[in-house]
N, C-alpha and C. Protein backbone atom coordinates (compact mmCIF):
# COMPACT_ATOMS: atom_id res chain seq x y z
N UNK A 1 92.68 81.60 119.44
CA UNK A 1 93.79 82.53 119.43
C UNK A 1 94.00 83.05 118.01
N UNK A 2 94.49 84.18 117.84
CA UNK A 2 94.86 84.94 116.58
C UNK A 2 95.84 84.43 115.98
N UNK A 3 96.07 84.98 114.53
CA UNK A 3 97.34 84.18 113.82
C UNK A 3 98.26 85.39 114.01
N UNK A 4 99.57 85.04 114.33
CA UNK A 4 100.52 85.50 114.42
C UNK A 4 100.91 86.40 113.51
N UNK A 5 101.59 87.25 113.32
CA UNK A 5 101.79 88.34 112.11
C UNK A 5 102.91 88.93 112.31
N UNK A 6 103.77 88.27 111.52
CA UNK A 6 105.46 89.03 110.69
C UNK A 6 105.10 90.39 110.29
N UNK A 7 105.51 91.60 111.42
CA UNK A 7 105.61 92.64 111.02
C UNK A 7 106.34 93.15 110.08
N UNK A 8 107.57 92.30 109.70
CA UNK A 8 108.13 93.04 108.05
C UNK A 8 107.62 92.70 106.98
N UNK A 9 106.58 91.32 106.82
CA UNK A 9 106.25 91.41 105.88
C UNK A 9 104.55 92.50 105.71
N UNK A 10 104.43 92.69 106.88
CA UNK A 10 102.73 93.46 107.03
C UNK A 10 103.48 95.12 106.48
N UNK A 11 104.64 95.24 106.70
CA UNK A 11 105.57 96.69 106.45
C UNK A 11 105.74 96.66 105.19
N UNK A 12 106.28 95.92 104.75
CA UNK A 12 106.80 95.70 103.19
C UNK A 12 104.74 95.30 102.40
N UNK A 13 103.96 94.79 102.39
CA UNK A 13 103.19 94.89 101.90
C UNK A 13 102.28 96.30 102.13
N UNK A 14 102.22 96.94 103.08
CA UNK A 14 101.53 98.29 103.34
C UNK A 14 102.34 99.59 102.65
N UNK A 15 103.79 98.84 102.23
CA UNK A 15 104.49 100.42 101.18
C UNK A 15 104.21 99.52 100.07
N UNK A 16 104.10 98.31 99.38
CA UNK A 16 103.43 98.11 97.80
C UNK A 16 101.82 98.56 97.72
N UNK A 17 101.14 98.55 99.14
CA UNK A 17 100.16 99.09 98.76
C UNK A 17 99.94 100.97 98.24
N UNK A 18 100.96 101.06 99.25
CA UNK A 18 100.96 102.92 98.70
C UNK A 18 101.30 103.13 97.75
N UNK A 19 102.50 102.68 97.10
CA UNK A 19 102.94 102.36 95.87
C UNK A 19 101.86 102.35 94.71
N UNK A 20 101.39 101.94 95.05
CA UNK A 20 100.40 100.74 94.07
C UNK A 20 99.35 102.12 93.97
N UNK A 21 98.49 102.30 95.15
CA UNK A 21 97.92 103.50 95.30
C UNK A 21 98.17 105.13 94.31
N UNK A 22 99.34 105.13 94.74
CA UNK A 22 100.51 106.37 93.83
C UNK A 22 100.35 106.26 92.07
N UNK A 23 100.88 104.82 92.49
CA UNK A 23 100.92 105.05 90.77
C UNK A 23 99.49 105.40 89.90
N UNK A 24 98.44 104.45 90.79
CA UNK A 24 97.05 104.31 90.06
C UNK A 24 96.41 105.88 90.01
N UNK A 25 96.96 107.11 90.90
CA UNK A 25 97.06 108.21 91.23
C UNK A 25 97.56 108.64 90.01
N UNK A 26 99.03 108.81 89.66
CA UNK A 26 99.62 109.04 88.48
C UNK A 26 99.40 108.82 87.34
N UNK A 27 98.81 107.33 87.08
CA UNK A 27 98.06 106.85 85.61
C UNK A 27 96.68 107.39 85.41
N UNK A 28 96.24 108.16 86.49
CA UNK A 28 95.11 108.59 86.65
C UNK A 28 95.02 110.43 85.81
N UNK A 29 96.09 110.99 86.16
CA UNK A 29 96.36 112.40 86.25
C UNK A 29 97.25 112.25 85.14
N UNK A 30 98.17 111.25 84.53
CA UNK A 30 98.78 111.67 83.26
C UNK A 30 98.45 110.20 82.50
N UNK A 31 97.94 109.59 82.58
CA UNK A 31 97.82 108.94 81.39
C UNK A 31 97.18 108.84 80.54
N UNK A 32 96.94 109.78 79.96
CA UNK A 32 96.08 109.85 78.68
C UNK A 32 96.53 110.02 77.47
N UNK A 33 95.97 108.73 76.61
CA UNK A 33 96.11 108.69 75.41
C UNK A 33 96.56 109.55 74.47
N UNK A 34 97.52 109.44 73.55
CA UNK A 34 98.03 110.24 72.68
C UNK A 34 97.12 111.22 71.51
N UNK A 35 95.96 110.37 71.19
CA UNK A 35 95.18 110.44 70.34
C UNK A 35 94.55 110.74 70.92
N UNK A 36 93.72 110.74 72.39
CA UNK A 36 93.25 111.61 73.16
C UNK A 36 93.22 112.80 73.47
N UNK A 37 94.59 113.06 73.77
CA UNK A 37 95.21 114.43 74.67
C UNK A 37 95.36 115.24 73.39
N UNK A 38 95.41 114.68 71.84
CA UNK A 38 95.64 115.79 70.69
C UNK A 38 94.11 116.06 70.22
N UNK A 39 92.73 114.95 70.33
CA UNK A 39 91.58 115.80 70.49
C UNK A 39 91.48 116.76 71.37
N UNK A 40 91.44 116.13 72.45
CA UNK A 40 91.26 116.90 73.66
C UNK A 40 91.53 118.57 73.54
N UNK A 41 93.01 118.52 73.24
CA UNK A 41 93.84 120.06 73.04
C UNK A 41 93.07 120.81 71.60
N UNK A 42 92.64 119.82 70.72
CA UNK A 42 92.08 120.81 69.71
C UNK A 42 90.72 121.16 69.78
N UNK A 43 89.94 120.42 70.73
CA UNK A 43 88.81 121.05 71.27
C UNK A 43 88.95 121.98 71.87
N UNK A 44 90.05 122.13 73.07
CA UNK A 44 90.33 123.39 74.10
C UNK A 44 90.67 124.58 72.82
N UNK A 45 91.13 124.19 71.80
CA UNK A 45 91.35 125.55 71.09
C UNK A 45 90.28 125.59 69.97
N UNK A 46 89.72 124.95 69.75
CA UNK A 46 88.60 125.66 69.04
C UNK A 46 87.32 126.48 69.88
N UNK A 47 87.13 125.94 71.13
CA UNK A 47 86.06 126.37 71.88
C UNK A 47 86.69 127.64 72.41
N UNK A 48 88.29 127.82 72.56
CA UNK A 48 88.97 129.13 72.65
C UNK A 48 88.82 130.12 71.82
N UNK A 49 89.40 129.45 70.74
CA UNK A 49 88.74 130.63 69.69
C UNK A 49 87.43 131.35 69.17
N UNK A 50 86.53 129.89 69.50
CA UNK A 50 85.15 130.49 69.51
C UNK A 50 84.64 132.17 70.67
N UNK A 51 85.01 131.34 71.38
CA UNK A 51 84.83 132.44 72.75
C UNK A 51 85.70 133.48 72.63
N UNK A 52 86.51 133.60 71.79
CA UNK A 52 87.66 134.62 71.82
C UNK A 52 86.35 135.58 70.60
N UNK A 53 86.27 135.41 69.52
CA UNK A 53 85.06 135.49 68.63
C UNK A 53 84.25 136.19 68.88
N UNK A 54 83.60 135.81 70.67
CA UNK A 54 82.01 136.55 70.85
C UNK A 54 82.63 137.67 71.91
N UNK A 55 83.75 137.96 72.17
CA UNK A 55 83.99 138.96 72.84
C UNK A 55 83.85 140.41 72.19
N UNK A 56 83.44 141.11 73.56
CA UNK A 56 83.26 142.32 72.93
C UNK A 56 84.19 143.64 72.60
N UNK A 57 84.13 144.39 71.97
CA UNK A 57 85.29 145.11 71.81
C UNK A 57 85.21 146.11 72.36
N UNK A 58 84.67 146.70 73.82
CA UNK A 58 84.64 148.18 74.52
C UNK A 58 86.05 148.32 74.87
């Protein structure tokens, strides 16, 4: 026979899993490093300006 199963606790562990899910979602999409995200941004603007550079003027 099967083991029995407390549906509030199978409820309450299946929303820490979404939870859990969410956040790893969120640390995923904003957590990046300080010292990161200020290379990061000064690469996006130098490779901007580069390309701004080879445009043509018609």
């Amino acid at each position: 026979m099967t083991r029995p199963v407390n549906l509030r606790q199978a409820r309450k562990q299946r929303a820490r899993d979404e939870k859990r899910a969410q956040g790893d979602a969120n640390a995923a999409k904003y957590g990046e490093a300080k010292h990161a995200r200020a290379a990061r941004r000064a690469e996006d603007e130098r490779t901007g300006r580069a390309h701004e550079a080879h445009k043509r003027d018609d």
